[in-house]
Protein backbone atom coordinates (compact mmCIF):
# COMPACT_ATOMS: atom_id res chain seq x y z
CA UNK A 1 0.00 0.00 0.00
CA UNK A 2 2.52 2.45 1.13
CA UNK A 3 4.92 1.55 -2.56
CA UNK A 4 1.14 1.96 -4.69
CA UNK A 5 0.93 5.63 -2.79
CA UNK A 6 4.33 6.77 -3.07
CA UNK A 7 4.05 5.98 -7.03
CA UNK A 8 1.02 7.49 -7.21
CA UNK A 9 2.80 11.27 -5.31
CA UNK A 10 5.36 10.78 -8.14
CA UNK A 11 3.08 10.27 -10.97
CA UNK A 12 1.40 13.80 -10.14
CA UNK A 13 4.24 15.16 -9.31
CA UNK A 14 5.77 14.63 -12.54
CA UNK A 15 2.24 15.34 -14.32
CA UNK A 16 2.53 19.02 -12.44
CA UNK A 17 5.77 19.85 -13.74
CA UNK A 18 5.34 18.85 -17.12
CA UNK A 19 2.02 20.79 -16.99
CA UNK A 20 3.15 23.27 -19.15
CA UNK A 21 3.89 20.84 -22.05
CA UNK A 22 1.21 18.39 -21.47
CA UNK A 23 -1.32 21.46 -21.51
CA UNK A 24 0.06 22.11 -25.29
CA UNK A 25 -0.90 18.51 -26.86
CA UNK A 26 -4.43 19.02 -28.67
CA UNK A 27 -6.18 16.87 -26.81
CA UNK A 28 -9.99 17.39 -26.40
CA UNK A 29 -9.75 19.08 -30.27
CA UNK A 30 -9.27 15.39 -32.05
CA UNK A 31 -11.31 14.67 -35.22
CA UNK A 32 -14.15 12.31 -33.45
CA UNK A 33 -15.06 14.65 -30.30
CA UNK A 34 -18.68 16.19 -30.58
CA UNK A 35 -19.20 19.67 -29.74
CA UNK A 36 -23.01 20.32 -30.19
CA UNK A 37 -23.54 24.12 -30.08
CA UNK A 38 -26.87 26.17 -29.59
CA UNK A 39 -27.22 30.14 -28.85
CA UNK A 40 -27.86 29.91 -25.15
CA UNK A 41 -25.47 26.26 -24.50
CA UNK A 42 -22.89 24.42 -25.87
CA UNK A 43 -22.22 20.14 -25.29
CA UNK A 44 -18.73 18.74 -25.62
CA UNK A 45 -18.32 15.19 -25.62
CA UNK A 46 -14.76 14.36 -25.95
CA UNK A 47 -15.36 10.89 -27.34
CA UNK A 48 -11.83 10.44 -29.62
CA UNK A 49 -10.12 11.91 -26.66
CA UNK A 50 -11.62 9.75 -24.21
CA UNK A 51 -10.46 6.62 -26.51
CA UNK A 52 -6.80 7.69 -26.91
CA UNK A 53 -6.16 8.39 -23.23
CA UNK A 54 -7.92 5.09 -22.58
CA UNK A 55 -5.81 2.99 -25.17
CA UNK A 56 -2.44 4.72 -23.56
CA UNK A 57 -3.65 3.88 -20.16
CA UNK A 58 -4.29 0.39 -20.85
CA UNK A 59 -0.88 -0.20 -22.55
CA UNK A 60 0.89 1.95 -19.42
CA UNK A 61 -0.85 -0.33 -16.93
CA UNK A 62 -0.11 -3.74 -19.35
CA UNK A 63 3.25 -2.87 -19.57
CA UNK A 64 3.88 -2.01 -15.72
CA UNK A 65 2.54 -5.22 -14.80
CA UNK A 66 4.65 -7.51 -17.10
């Protein structure tokens, strides 16, 4: 428990200070999201988005527990 929570303070640590970079990738404005817009709202369903990080997840986690 305490390895699984120490990985986990390094994972956002790392995620904060590359938050400038990461924050420059075009995610949420892939070919495949829906953005349904009216006059007085706007839905944004990042569907492609949602697949990639997904996919990249998976492989992270597959490969971590090999």
């Amino acid at each position: 428990m305490q390895r699984t929570v120490i990985v986990i303070g390094l994972v956002l640590l790392v995620g904060g200070l590359l938050w400038p970079w990461v924050s420059r990738i075009p995610l949420g404005r892939l070919p495949g999201d829906i953005i349904m817009q009216k006059s007085s709202f706007r839905i944004y369903f990042p569907l492609t988005t949602m697949i990639l990080v997904s996919v990249v997840l998976s492989l992270i986690l597959w490969l971590l527990r090999r």
